[in-house]
N, C-alpha and C. Protein backbone atom coordinates (compact mmCIF):
# COMPACT_ATOMS: atom_id res chain seq x y z
N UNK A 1 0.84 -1.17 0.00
CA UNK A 1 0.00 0.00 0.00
C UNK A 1 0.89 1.25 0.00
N UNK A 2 0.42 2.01 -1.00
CA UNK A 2 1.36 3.57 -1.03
C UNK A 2 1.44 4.38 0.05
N UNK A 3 2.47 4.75 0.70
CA UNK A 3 2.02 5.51 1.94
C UNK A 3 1.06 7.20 1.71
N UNK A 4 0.10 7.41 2.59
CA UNK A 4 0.10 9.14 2.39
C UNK A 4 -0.35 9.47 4.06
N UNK A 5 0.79 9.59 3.83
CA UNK A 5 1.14 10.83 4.73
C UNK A 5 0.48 12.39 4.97
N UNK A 6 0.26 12.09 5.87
CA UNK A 6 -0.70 13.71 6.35
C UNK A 6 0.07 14.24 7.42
N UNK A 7 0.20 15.58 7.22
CA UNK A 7 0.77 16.55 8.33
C UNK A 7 -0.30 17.42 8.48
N UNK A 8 -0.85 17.63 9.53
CA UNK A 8 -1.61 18.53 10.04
C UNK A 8 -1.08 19.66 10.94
N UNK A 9 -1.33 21.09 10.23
CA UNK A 9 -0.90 21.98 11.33
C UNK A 9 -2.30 22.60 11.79
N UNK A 10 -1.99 22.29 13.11
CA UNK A 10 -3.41 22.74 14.18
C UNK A 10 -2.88 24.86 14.29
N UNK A 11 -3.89 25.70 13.83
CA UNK A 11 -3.67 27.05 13.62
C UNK A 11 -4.95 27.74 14.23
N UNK A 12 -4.71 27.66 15.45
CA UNK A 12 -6.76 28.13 15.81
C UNK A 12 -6.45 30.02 15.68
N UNK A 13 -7.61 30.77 15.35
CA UNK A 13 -7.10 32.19 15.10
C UNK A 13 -7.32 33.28 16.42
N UNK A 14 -7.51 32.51 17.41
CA UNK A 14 -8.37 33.41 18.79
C UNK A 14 -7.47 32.90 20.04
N UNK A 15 -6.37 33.03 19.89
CA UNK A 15 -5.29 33.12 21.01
C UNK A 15 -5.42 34.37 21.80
N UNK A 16 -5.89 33.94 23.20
CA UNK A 16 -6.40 35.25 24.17
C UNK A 16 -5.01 35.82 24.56
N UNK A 17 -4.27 34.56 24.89
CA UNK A 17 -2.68 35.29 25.51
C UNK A 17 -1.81 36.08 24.61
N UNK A 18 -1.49 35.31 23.42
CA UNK A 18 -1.24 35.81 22.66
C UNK A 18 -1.52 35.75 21.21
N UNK A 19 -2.13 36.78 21.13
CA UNK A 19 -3.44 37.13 20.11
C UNK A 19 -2.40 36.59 18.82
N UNK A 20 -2.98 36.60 17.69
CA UNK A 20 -2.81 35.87 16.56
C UNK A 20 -1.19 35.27 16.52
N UNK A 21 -1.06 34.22 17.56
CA UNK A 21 -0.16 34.01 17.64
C UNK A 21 0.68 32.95 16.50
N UNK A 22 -0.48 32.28 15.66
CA UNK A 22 0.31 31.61 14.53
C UNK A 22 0.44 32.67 13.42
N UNK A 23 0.62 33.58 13.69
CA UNK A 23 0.99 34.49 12.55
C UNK A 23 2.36 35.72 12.86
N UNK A 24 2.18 35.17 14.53
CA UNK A 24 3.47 35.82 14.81
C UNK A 24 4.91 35.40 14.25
N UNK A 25 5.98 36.53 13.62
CA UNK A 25 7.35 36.86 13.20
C UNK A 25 7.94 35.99 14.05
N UNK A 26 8.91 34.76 13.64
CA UNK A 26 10.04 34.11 14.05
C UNK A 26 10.92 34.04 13.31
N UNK A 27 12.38 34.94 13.78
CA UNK A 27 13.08 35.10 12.74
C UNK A 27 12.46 35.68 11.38
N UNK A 28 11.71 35.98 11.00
CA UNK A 28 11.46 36.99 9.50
C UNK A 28 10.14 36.16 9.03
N UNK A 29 9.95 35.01 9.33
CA UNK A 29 8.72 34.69 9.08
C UNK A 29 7.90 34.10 10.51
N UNK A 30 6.29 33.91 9.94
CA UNK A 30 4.99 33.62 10.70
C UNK A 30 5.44 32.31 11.21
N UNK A 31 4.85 31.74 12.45
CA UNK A 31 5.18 30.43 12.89
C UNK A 31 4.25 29.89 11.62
N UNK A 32 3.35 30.25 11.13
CA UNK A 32 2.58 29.15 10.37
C UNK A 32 3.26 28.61 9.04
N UNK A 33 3.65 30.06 8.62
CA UNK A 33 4.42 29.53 7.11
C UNK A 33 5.63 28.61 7.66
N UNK A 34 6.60 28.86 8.85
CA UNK A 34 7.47 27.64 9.08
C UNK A 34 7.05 26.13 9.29
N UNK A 35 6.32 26.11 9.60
CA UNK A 35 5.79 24.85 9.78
C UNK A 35 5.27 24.65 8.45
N UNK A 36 4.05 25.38 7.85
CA UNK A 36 4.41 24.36 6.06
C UNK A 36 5.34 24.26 5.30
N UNK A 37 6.47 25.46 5.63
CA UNK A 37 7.64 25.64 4.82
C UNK A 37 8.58 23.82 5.34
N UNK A 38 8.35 23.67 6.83
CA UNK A 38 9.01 22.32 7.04
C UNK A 38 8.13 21.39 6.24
N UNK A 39 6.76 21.27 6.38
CA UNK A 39 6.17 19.87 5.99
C UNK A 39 6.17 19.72 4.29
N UNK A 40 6.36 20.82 4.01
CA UNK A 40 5.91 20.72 2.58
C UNK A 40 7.51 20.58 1.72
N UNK A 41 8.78 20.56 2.83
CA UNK A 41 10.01 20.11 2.33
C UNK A 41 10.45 18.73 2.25
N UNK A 42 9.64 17.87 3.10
CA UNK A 42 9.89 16.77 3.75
C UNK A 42 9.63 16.17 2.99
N UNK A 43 10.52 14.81 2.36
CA UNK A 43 9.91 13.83 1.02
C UNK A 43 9.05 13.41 1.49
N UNK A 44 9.03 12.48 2.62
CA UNK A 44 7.61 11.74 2.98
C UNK A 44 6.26 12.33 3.40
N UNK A 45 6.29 13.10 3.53
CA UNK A 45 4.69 13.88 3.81
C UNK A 45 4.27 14.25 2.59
N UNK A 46 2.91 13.68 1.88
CA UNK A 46 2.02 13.85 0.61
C UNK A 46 1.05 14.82 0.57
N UNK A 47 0.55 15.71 1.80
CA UNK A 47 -0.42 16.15 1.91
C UNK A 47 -0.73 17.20 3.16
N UNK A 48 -0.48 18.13 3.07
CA UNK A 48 -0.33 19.31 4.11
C UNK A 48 -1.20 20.19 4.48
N UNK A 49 -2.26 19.69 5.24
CA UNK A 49 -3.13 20.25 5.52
C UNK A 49 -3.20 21.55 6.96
N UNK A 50 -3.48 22.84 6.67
CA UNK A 50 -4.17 23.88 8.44
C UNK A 50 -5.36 23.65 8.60
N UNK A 51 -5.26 23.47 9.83
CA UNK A 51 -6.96 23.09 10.52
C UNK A 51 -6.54 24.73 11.19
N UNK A 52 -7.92 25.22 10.75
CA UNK A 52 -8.30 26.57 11.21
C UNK A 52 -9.49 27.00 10.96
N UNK A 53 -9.79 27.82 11.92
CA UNK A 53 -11.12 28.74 12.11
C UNK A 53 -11.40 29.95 11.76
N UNK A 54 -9.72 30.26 11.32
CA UNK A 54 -9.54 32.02 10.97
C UNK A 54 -9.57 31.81 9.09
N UNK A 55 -10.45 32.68 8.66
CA UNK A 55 -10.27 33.48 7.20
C UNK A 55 -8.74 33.73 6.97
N UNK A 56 -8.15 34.40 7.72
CA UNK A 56 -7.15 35.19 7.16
C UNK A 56 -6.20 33.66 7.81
N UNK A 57 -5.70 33.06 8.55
CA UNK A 57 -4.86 32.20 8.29
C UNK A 57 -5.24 30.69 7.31
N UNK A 58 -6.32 30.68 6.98
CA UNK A 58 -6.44 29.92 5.91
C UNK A 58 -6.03 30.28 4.27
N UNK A 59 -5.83 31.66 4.31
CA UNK A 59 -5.66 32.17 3.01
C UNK A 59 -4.04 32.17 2.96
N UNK A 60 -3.39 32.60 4.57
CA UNK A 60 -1.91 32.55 4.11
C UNK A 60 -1.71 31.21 4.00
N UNK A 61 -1.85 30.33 4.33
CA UNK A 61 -1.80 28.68 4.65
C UNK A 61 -1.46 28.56 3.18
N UNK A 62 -2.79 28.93 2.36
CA UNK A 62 -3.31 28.47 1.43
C UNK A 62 -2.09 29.25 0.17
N UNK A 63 -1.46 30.51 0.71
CA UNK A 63 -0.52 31.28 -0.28
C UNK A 63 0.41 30.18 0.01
N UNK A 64 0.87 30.30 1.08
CA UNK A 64 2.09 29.11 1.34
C UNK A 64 2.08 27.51 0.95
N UNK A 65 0.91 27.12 0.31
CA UNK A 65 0.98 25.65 -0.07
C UNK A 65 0.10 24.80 0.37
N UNK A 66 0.02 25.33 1.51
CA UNK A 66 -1.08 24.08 2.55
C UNK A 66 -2.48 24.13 2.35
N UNK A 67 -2.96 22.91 1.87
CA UNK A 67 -4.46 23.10 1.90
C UNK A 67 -5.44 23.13 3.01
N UNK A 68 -6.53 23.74 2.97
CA UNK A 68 -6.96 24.43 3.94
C UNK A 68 -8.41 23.94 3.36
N UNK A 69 -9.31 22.51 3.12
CA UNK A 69 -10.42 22.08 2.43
C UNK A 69 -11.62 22.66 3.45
N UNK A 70 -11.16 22.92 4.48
CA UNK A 70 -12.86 24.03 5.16
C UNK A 70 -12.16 24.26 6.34
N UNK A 71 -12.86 24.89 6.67
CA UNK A 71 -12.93 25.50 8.65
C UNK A 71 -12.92 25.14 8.98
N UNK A 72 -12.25 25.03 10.59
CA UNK A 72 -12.63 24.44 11.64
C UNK A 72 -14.11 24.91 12.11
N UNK A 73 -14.88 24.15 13.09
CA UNK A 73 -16.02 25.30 13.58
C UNK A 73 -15.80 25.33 14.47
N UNK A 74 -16.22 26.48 14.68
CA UNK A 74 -16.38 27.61 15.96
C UNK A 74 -16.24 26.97 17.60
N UNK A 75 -17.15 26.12 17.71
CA UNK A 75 -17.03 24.57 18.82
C UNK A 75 -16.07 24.41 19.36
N UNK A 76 -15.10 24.09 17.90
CA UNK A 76 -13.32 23.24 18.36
C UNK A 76 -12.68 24.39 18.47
N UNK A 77 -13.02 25.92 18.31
CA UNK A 77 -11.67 26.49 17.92
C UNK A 77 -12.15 27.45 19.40
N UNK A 78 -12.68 27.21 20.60
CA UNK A 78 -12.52 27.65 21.89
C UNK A 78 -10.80 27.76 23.10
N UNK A 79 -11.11 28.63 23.67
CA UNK A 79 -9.87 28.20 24.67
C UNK A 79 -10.10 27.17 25.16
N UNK A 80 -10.94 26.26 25.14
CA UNK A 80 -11.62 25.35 26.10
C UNK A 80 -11.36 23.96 25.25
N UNK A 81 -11.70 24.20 23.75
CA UNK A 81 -11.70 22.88 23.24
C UNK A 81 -10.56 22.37 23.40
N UNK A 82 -10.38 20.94 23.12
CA UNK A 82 -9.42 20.09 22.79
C UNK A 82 -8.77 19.95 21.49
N UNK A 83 -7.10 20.22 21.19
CA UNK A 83 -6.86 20.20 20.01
C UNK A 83 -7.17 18.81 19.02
N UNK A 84 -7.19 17.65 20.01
CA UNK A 84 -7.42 16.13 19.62
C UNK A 84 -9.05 16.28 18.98
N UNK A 85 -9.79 16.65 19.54
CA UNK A 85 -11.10 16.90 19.01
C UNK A 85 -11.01 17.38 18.19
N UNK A 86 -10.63 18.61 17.33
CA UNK A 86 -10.59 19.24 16.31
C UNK A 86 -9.53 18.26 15.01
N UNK A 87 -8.81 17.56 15.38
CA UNK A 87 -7.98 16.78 14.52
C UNK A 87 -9.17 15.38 14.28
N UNK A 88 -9.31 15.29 15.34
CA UNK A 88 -10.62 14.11 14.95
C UNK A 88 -11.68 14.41 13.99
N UNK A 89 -11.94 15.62 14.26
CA UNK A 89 -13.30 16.20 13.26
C UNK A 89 -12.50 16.57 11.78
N UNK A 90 -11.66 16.70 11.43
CA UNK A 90 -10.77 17.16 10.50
C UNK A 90 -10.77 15.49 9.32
N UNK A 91 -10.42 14.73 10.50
CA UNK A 91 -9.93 13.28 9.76
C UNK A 91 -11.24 12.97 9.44
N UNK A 92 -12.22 12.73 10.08
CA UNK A 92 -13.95 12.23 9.86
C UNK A 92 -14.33 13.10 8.89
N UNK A 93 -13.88 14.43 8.25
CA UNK A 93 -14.89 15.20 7.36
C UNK A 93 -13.72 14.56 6.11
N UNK A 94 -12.60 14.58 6.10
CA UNK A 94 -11.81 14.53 5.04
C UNK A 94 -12.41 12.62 4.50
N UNK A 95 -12.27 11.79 5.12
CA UNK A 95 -12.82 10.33 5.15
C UNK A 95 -14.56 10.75 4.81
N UNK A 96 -14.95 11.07 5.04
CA UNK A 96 -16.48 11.18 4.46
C UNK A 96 -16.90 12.06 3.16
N UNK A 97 -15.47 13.39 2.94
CA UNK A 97 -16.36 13.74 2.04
C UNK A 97 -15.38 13.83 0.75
N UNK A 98 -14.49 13.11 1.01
CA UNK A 98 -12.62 13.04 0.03
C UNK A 98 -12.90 11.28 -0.04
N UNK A 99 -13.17 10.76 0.75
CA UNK A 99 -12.91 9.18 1.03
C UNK A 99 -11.55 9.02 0.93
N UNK A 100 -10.86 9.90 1.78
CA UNK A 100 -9.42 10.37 2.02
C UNK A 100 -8.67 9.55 3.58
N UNK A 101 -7.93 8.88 3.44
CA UNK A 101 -7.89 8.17 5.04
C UNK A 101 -5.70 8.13 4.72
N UNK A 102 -5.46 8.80 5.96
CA UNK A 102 -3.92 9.27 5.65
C UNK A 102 -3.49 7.60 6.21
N UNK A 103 -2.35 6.83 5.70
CA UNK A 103 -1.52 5.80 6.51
C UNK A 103 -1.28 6.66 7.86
N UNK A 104 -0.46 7.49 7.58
CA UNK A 104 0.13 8.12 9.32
C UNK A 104 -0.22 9.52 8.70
N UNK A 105 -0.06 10.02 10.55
CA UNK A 105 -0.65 12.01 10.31
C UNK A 105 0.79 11.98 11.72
N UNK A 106 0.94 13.18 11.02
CA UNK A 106 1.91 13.35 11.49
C UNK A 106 1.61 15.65 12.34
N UNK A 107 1.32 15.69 13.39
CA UNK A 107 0.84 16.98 14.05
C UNK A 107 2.13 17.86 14.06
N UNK A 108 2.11 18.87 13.09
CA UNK A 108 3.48 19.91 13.48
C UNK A 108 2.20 21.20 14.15
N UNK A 109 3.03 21.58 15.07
CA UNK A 109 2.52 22.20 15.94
C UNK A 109 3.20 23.91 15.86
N UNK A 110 2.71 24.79 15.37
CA UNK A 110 3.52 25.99 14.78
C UNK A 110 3.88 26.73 16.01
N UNK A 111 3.98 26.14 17.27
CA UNK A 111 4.77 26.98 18.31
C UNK A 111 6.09 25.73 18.52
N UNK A 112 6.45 25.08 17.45
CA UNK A 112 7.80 24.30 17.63
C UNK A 112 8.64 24.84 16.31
N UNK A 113 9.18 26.30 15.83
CA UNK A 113 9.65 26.32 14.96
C UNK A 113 10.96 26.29 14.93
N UNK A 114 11.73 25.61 15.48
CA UNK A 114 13.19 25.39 15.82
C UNK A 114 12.52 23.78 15.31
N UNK A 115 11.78 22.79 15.23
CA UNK A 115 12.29 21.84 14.73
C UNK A 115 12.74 21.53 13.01
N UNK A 116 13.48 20.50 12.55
CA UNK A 116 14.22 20.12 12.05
C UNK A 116 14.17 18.61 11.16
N UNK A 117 14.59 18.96 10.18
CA UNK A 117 13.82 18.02 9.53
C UNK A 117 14.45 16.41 9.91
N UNK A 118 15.41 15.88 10.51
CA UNK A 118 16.08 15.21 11.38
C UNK A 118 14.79 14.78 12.43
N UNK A 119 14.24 15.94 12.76
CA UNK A 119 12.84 15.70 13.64
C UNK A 119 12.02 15.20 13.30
N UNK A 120 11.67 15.49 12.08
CA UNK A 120 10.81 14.44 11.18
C UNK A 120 10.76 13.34 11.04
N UNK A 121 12.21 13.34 10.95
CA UNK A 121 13.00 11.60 10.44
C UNK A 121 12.85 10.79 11.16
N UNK A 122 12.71 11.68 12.92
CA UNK A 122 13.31 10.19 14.06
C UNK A 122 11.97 10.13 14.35
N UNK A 123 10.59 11.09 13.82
CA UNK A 123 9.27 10.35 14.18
C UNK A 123 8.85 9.77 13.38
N UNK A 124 9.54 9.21 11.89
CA UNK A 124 8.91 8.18 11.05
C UNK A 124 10.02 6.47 11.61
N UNK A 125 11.25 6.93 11.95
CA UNK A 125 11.88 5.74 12.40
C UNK A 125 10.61 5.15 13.75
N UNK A 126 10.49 6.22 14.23
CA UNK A 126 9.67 5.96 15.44
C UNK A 126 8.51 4.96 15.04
N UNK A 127 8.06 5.30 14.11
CA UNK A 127 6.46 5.09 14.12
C UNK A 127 6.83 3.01 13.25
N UNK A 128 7.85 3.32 12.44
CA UNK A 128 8.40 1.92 11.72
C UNK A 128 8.52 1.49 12.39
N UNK A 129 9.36 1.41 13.87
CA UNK A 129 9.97 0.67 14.58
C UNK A 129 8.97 0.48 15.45
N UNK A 130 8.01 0.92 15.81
CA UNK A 130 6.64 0.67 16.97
C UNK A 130 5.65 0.19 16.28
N UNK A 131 5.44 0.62 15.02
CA UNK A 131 4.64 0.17 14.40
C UNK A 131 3.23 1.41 14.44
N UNK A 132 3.96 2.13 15.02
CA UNK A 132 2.46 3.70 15.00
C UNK A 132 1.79 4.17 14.16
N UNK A 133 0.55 5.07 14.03
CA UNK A 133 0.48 5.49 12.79
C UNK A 133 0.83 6.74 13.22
N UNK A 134 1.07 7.06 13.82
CA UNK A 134 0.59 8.78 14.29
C UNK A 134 2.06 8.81 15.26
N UNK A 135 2.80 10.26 15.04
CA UNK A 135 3.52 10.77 16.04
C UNK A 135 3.07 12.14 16.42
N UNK A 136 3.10 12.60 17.57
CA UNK A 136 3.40 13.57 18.08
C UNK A 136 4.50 14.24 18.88
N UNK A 137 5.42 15.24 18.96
CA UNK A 137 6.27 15.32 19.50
C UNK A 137 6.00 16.70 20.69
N UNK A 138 6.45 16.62 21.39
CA UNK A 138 5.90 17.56 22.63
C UNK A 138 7.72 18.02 23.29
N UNK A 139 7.53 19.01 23.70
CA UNK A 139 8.95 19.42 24.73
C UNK A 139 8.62 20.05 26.41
């Protein structure tokens, strides 16, 4: 079976602490464009999707490469919701209305922009060697 690979960057647009914070300047660019600028370098990732609720970060997403096939709603994109909930609702709409189902998803998280594509690497060794479909990496 062909692998496809999904990277999901979780981008909600209503950060109370710090307000549009996936669009905040690191080093000269937005955390968001670094994170597709990583996934969309990476040989093994086929498919680069932002889960978001905001207009305006779906459109840069969408300048930068990453597809952006609908909104999050309003529900998931609370201080309150769960980011796992919103990735769940993401995978169930893409499988129902794409008949789209990724081998592994792989979560870059746009407040990790110091990682490295080496980082990438040791969560697909990871996932071969455990047998996972899914990594997440946390610090």
């Amino acid at each position: 079976m062909k692998e496809k690979v999904l990277a999901i960057i979780p981008a909600r647009g209503g950060s109370k602490r710090i307000p549009n914070k996936n669009l905040r300047d690191f080093c000269g660019k937005p955390l968001l464009v670094r994170a597709i600028e990583q996934a969309k370098a990476h040989p093994r990732i086929t498919r680069v999707i932002a889960d978001t609720d905001s207009e305006e970060i779906a459109n840069i997403a969408k300048k930068c490469g990453a597809e952006v096939p609908f909104l999050r709603p309003k529900e998931l994109a609370t201080d309150t919701a769960q980011a796992t909930d919103a990735i769940l609702h993401l995978l169930e709409r893409l499988k129902k209305e794409e008949d789209y189902e990724p081998t592994h998803i792989l979560i870059l998280q746009t407040t990790s922009p110091l990682r490295e594509p080496r980082d990438i690497d040791a969560c697909f060794e990871l996932m071969e060697k455990t047998g996972a479909s899914s990594v997440l990496t946390v610090a």
